[in-house]
PDB file of N, CA and C in Angstrom:
ATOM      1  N   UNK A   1      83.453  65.519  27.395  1.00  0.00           N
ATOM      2  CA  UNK A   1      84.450  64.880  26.581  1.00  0.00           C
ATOM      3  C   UNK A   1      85.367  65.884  25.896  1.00  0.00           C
ATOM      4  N   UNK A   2      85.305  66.987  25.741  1.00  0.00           N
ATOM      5  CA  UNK A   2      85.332  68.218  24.873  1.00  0.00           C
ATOM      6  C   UNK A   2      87.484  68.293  25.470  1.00  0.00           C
ATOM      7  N   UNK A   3      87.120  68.467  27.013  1.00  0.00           N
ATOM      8  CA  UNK A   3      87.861  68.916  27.193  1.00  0.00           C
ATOM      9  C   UNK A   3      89.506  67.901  27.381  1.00  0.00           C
ATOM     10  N   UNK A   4      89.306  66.638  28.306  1.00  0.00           N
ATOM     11  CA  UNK A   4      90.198  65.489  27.978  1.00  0.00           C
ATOM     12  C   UNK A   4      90.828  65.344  26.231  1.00  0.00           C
ATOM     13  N   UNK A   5      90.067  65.678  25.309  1.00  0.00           N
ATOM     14  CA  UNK A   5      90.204  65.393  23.541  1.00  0.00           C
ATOM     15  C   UNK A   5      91.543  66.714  22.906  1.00  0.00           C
ATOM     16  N   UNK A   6      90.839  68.001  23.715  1.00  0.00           N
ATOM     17  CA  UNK A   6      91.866  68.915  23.558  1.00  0.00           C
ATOM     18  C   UNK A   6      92.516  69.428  24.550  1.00  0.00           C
ATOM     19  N   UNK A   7      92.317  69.071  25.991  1.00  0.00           N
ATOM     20  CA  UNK A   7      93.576  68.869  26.376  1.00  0.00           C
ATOM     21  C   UNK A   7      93.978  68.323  27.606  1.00  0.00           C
ATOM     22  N   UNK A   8      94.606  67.021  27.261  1.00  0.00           N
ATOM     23  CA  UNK A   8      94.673  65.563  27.597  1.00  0.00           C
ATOM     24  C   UNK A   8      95.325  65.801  28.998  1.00  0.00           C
ATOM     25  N   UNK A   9      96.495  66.893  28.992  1.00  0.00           N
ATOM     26  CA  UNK A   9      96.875  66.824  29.836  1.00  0.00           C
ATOM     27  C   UNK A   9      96.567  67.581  31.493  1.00  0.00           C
ATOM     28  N   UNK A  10      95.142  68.220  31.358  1.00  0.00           N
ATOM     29  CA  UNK A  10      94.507  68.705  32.457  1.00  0.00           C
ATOM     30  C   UNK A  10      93.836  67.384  32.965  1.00  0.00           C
ATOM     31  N   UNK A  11      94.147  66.586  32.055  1.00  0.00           N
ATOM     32  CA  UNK A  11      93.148  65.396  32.666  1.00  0.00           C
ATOM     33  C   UNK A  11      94.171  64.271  33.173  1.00  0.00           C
ATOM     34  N   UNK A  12      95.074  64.275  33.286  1.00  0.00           N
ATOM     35  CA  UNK A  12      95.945  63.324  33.522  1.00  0.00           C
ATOM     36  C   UNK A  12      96.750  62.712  32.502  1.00  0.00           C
ATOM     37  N   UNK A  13      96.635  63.159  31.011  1.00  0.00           N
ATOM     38  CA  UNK A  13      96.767  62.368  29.875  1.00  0.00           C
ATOM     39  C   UNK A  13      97.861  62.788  29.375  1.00  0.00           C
ATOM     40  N   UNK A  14      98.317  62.692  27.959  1.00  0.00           N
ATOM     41  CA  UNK A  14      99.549  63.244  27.387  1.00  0.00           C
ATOM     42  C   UNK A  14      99.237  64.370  26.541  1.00  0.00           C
ATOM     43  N   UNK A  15      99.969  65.697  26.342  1.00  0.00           N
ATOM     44  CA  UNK A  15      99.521  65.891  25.309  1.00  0.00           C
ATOM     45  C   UNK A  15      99.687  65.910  23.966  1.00  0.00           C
ATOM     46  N   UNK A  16     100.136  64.811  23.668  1.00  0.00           N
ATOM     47  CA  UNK A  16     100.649  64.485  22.367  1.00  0.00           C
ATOM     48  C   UNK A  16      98.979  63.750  21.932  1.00  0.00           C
ATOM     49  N   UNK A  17      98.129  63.287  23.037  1.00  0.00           N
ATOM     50  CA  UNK A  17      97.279  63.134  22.383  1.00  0.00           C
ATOM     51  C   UNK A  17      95.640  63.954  22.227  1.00  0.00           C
ATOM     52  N   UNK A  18      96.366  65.320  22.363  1.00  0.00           N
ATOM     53  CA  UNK A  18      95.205  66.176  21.377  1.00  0.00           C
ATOM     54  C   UNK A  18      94.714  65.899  20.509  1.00  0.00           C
ATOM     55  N   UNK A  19      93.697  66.648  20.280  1.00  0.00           N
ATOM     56  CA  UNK A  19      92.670  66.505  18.968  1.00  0.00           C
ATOM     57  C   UNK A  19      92.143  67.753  18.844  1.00  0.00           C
ATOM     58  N   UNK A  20      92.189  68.146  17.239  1.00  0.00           N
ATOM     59  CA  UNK A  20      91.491  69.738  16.863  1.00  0.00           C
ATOM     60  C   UNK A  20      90.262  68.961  17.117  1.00  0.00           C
ATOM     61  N   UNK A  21      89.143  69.679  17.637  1.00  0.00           N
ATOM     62  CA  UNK A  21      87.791  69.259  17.258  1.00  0.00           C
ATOM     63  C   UNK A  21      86.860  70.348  16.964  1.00  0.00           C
ATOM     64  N   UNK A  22      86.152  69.948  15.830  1.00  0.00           N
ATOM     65  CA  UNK A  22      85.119  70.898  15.798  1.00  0.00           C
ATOM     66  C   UNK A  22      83.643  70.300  15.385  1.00  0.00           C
ATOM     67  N   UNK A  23      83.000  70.989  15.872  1.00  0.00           N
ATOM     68  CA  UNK A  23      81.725  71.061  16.702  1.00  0.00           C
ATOM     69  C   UNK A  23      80.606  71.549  16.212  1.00  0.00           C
ATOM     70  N   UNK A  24      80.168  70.858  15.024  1.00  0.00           N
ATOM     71  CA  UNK A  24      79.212  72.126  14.477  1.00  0.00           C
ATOM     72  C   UNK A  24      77.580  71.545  14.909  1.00  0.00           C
ATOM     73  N   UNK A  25      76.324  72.519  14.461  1.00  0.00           N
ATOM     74  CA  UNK A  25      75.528  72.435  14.901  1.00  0.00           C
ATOM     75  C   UNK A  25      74.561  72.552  13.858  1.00  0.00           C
ATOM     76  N   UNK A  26      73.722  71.659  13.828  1.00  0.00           N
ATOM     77  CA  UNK A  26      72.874  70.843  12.593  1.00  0.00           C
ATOM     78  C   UNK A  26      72.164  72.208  12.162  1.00  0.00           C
ATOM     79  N   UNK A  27      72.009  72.573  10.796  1.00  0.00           N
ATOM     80  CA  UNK A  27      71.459  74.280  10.455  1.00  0.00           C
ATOM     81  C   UNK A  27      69.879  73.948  11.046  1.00  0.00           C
ATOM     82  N   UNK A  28      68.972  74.510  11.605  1.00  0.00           N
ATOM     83  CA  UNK A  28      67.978  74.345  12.099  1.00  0.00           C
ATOM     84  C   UNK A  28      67.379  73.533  13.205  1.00  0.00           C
ATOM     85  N   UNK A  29      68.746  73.883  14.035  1.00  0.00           N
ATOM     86  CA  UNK A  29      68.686  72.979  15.098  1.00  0.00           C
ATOM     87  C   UNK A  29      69.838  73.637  16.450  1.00  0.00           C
ATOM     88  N   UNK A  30      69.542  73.928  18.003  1.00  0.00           N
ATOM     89  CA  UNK A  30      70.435  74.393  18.327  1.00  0.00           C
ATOM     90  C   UNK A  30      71.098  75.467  18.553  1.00  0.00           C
ATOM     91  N   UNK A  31      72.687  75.540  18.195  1.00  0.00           N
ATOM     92  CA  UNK A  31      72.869  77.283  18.086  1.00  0.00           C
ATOM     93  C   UNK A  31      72.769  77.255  16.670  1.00  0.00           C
ATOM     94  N   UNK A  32      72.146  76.899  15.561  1.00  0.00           N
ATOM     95  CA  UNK A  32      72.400  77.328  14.397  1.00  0.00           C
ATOM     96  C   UNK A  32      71.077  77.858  14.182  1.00  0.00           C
ATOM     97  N   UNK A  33      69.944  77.917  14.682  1.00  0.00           N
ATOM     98  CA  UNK A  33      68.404  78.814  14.583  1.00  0.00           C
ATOM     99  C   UNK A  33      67.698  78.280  13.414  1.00  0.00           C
ATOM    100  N   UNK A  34      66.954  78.903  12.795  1.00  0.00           N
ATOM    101  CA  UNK A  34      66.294  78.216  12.150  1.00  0.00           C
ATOM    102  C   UNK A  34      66.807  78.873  10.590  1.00  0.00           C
ATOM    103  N   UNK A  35      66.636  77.823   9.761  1.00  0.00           N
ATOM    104  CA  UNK A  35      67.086  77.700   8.133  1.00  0.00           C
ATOM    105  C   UNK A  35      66.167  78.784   7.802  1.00  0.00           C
ATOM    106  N   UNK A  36      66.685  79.130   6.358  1.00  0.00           N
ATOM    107  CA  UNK A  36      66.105  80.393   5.618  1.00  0.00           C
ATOM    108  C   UNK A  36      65.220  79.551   4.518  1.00  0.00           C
ATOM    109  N   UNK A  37      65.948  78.403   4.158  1.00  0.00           N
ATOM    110  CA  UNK A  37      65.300  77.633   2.852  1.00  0.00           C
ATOM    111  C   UNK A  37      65.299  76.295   3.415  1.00  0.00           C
ATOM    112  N   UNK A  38      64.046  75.470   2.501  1.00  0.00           N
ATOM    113  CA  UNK A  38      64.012  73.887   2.428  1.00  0.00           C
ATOM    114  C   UNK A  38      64.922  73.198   2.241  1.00  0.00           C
ATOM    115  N   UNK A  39      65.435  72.131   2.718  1.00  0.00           N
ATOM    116  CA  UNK A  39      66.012  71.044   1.963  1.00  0.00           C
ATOM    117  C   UNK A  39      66.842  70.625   2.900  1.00  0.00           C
ATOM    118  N   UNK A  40      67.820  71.204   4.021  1.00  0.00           N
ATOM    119  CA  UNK A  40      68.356  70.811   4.677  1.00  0.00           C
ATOM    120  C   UNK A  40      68.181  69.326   5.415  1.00  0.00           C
ATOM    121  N   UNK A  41      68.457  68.598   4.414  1.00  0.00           N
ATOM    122  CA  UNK A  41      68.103  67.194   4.426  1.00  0.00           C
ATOM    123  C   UNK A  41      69.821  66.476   5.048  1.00  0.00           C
ATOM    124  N   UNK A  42      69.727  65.362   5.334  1.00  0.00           N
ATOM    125  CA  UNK A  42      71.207  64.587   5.933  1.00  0.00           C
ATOM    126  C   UNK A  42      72.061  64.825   4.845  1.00  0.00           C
ATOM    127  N   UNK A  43      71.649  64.599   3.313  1.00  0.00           N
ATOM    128  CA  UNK A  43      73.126  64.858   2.657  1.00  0.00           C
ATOM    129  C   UNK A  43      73.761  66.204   2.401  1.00  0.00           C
ATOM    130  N   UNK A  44      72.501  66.870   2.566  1.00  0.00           N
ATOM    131  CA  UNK A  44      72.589  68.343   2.460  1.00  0.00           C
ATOM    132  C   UNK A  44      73.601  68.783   3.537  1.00  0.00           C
ATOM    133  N   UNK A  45      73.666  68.539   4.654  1.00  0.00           N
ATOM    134  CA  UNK A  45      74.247  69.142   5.852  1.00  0.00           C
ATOM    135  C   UNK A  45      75.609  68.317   5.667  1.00  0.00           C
ATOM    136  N   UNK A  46      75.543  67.333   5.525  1.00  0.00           N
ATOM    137  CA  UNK A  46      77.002  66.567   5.406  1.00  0.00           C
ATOM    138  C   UNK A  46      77.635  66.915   4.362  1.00  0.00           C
ATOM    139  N   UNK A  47      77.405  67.417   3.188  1.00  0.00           N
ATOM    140  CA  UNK A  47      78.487  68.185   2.063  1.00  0.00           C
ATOM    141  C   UNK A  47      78.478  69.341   2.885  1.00  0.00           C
ATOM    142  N   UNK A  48      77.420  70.120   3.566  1.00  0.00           N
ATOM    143  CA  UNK A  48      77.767  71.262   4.026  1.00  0.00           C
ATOM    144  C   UNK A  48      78.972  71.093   4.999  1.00  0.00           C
ATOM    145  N   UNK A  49      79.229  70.535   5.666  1.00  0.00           N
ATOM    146  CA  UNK A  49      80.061  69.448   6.933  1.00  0.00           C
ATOM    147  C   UNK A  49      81.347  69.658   6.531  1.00  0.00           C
ATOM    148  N   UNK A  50      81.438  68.843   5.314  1.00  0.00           N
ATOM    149  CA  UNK A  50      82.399  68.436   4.046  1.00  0.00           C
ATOM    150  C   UNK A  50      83.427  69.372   3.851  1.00  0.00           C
ATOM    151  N   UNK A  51      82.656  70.519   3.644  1.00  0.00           N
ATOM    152  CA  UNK A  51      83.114  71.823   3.391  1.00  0.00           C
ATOM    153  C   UNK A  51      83.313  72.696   4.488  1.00  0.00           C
ATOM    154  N   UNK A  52      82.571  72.740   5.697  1.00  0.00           N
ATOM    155  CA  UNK A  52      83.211  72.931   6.742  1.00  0.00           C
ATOM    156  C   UNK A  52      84.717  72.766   7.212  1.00  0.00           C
ATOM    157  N   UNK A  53      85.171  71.180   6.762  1.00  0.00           N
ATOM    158  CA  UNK A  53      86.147  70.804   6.807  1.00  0.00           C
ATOM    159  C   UNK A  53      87.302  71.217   6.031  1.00  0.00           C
ATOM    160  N   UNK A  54      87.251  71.375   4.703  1.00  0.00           N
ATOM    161  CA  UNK A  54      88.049  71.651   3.651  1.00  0.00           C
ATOM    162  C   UNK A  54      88.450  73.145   4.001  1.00  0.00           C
ATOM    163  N   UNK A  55      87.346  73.732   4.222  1.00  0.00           N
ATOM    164  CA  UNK A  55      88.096  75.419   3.977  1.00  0.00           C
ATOM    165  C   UNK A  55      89.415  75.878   5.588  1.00  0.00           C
ATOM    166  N   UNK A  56      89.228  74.741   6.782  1.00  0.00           N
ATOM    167  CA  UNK A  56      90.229  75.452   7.280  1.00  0.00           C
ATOM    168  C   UNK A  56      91.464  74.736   7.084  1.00  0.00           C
ATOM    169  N   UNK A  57      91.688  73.782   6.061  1.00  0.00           N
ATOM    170  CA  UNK A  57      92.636  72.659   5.259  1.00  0.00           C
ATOM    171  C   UNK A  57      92.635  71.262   6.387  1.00  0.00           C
ATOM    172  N   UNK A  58      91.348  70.595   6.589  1.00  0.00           N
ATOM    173  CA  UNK A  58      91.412  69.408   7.670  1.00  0.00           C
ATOM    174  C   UNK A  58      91.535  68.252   6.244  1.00  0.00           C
ATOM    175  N   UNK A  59      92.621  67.721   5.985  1.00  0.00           N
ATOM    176  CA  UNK A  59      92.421  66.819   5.175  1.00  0.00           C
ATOM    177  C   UNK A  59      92.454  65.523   5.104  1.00  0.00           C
ATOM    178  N   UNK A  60      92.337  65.296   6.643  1.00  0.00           N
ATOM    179  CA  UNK A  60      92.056  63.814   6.537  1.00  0.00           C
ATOM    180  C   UNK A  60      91.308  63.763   8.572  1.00  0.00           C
ATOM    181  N   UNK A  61      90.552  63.595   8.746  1.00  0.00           N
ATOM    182  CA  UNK A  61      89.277  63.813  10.140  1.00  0.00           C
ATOM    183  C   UNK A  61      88.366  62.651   9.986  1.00  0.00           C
ATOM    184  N   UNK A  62      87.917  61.980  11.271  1.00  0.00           N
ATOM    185  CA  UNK A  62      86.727  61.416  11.753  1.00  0.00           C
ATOM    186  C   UNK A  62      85.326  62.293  11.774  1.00  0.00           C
ATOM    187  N   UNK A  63      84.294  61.509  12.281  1.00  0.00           N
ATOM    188  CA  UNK A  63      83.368  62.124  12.524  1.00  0.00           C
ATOM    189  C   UNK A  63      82.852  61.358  14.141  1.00  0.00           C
ATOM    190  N   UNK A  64      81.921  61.627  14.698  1.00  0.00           N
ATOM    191  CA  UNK A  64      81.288  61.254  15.824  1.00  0.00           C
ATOM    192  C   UNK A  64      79.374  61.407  15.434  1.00  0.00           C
ATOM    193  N   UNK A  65      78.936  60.776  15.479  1.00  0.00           N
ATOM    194  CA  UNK A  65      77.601  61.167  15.939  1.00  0.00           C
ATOM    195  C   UNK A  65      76.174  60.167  16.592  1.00  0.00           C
ATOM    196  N   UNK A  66      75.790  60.556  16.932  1.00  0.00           N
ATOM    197  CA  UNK A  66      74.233  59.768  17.712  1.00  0.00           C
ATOM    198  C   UNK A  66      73.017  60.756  17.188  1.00  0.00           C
ATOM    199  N   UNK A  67      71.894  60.202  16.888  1.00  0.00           N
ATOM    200  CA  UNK A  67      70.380  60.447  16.916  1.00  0.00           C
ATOM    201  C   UNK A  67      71.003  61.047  15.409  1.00  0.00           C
ATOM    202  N   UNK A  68      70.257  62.199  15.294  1.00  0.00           N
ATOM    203  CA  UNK A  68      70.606  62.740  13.762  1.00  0.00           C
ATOM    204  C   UNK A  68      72.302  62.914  13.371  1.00  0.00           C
ATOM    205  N   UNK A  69      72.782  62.779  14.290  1.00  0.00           N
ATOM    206  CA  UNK A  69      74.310  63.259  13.712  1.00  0.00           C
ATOM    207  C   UNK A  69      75.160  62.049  13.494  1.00  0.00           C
ATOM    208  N   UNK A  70      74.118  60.863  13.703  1.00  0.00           N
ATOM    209  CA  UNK A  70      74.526  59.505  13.217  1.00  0.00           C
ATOM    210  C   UNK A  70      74.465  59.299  11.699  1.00  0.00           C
ATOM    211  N   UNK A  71      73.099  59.434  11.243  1.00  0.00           N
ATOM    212  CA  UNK A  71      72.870  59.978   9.782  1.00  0.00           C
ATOM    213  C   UNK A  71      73.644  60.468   8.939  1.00  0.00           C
ATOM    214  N   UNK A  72      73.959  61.969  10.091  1.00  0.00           N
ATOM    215  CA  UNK A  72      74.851  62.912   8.929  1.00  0.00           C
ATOM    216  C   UNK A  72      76.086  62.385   9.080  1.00  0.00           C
ATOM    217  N   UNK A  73      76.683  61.879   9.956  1.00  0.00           N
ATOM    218  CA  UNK A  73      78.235  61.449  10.391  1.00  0.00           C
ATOM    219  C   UNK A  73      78.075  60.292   8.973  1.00  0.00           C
ATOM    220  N   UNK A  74      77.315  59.300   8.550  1.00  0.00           N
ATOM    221  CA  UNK A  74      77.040  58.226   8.048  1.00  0.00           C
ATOM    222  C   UNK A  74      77.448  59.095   6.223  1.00  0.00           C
ATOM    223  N   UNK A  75      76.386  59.643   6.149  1.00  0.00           N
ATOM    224  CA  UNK A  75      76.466  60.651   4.964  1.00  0.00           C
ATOM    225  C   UNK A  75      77.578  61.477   4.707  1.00  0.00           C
ATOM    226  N   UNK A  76      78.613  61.709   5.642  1.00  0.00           N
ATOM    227  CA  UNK A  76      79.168  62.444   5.564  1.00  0.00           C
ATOM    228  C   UNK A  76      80.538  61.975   4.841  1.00  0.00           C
ATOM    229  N   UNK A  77      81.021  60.190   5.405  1.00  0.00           N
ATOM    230  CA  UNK A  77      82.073  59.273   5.311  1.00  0.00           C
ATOM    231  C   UNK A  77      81.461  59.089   3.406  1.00  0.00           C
ATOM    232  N   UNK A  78      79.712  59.162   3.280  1.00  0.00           N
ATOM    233  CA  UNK A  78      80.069  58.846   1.964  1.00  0.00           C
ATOM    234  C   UNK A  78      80.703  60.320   1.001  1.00  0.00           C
ATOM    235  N   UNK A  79      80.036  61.245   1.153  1.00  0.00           N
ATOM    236  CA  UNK A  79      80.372  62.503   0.334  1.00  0.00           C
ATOM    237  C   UNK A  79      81.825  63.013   0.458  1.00  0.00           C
ATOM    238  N   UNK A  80      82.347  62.207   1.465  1.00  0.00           N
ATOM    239  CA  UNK A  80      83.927  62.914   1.555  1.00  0.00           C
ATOM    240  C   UNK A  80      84.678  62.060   1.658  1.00  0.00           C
ATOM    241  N   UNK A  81      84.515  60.875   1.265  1.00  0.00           N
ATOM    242  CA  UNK A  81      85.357  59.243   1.549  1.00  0.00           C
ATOM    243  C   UNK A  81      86.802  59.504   1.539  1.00  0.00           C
ATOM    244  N   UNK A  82      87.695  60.056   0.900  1.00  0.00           N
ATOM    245  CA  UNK A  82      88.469  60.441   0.366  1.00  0.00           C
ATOM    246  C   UNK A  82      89.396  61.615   1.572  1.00  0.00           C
ATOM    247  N   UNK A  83      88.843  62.146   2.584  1.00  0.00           N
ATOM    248  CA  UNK A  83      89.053  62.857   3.729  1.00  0.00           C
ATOM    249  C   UNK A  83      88.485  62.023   4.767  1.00  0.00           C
ATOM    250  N   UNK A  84      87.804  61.595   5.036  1.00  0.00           N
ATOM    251  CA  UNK A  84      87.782  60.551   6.210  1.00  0.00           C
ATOM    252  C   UNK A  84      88.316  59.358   6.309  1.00  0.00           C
ATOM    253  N   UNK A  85      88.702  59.588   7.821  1.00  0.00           N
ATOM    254  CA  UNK A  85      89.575  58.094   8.286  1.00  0.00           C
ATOM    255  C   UNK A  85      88.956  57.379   9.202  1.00  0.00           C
ATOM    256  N   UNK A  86      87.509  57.479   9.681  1.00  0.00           N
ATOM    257  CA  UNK A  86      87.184  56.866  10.752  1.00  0.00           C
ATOM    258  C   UNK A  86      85.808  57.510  10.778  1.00  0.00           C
ATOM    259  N   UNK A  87      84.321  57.044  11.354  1.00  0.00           N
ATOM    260  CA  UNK A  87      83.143  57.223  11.865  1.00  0.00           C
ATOM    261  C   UNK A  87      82.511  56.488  13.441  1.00  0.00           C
ATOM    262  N   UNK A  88      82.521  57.311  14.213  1.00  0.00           N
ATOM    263  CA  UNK A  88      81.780  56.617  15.527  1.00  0.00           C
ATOM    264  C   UNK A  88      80.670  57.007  15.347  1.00  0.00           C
ATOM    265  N   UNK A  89      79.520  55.752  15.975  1.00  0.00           N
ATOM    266  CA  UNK A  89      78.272  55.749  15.841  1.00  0.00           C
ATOM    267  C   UNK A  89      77.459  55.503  17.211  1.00  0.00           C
ATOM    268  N   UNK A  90      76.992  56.190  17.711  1.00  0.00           N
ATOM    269  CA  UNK A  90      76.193  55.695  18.778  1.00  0.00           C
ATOM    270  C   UNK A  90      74.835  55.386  18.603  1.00  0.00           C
ATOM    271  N   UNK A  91      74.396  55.805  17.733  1.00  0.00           N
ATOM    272  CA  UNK A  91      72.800  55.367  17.371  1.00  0.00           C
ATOM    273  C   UNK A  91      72.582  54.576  15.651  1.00  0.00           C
ATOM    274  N   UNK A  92      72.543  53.627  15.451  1.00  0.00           N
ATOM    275  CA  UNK A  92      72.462  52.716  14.699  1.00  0.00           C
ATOM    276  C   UNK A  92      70.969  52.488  14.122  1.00  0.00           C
ATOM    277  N   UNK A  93      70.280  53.022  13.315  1.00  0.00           N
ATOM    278  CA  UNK A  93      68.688  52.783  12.805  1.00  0.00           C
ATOM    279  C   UNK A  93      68.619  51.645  12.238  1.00  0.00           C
ATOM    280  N   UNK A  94      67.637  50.940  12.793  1.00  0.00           N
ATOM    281  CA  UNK A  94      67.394  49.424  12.150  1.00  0.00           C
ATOM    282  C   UNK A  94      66.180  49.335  12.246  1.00  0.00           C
ATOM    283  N   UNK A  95      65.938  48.255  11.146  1.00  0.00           N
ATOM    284  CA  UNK A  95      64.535  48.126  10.850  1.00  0.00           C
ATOM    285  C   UNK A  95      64.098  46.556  10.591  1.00  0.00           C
ATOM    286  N   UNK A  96      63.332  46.845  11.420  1.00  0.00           N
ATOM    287  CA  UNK A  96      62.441  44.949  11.621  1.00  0.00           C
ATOM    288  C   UNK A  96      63.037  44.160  10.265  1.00  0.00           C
ATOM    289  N   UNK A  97      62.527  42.760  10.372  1.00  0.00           N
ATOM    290  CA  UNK A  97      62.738  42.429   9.410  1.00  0.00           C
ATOM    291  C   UNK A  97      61.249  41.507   9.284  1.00  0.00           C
ATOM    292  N   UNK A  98      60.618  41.630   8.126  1.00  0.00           N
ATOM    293  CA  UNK A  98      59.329  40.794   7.974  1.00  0.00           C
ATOM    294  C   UNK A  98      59.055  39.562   9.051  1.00  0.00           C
ATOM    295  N   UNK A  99      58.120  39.837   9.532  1.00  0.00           N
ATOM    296  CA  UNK A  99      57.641  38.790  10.298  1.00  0.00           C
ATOM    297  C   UNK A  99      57.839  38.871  11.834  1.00  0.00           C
ATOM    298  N   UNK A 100      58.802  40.005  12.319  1.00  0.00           N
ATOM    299  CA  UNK A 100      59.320  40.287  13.207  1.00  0.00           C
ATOM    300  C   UNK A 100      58.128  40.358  14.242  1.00  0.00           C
ATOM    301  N   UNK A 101      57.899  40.576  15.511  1.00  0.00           N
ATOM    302  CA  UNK A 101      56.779  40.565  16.508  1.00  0.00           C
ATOM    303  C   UNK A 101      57.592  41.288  17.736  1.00  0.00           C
ATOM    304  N   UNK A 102      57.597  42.285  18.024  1.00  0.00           N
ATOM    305  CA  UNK A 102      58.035  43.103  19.411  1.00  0.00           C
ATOM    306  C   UNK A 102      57.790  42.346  20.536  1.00  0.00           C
ATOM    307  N   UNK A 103      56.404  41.855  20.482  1.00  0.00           N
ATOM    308  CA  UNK A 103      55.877  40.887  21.456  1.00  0.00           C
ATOM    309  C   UNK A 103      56.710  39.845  21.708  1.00  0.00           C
ATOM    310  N   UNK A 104      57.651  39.743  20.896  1.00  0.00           N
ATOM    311  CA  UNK A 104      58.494  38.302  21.228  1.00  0.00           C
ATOM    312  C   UNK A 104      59.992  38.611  22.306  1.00  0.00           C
ATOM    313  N   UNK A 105      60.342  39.843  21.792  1.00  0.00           N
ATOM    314  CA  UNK A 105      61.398  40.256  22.980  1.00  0.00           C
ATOM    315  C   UNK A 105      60.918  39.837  24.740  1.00  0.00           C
ATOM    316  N   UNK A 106      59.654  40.450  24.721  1.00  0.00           N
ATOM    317  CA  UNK A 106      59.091  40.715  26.099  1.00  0.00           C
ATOM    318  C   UNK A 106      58.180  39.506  26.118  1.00  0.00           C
ATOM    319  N   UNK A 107      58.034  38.540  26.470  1.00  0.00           N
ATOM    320  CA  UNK A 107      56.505  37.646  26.473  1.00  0.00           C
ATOM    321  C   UNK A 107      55.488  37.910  27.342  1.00  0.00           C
ATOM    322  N   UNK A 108      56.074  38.337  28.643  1.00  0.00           N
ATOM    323  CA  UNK A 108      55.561  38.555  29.798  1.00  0.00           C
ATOM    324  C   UNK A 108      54.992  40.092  29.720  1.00  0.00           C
ATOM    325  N   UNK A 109      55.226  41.001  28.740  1.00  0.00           N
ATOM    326  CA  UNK A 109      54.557  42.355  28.185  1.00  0.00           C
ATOM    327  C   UNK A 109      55.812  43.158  28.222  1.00  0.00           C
ATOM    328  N   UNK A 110      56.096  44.626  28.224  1.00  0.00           N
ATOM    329  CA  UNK A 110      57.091  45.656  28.591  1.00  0.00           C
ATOM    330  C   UNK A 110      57.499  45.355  29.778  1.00  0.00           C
ATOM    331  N   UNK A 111      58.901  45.434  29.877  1.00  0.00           N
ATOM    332  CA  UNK A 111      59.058  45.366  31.452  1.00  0.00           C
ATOM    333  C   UNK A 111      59.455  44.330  32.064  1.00  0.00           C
ATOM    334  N   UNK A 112      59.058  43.263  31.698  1.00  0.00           N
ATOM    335  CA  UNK A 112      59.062  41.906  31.712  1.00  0.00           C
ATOM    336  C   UNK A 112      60.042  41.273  30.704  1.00  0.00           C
ATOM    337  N   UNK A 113      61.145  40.798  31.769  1.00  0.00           N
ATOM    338  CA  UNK A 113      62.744  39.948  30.892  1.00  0.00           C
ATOM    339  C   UNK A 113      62.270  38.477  30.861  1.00  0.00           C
TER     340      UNK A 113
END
């Protein structure tokens, strides 16, 4: 996707519709190796994010994310509301709701529509 986003027009596209993107990588995870200290928790990394953003003057950016970078993408729209214009989500965490039974999706067991 990297490359159609920045540059549209190797792909058939225009390029009026570029996009700066940047790409960072969760601290303890990846190319970022492993953390020096605790805490690097979702809000932690998303002000870190935040600020990622601010210092090369991005003042108004989306986010993208799935599995953990859904979280932080999520965390991120709140700590910087004010600079974001948009969040895509591919992984959505939800949680049963009382009374719920897994067994009821499948009757026939896993596997079984």
């Amino acid at each position: 996707m990297i490359g159609p986003l920045v540059e549209p027009r190797s792909h058939g596209g225009d390029p009026a519709d570029a996009f700066h993107l940047v790409i960072p990588s969760i601290p303890g995870f990846g190319f970022s190796g492993p953390t020096r200290e605790s805490g690097w928790n979702v809000k932690r990394v998303a002000r870190a994010w935040a600020e990622l953003m601010r210092r090369p003057g991005y003042n108004r950016y989306g986010a993208q994310g799935g599995d953990w970078g859904a979280g932080i993408s999520r965390a991120l729209a709140e700590v910087d509301r004010e600079h974001m214009c948009g969040v895509h989500l591919n992984y959505l965490h939800t949680v049963p709701t009382d009374g719920f039974d897994p067994k009821e999706l499948f009757p026939g067991g896993p596997g079984q529509a």
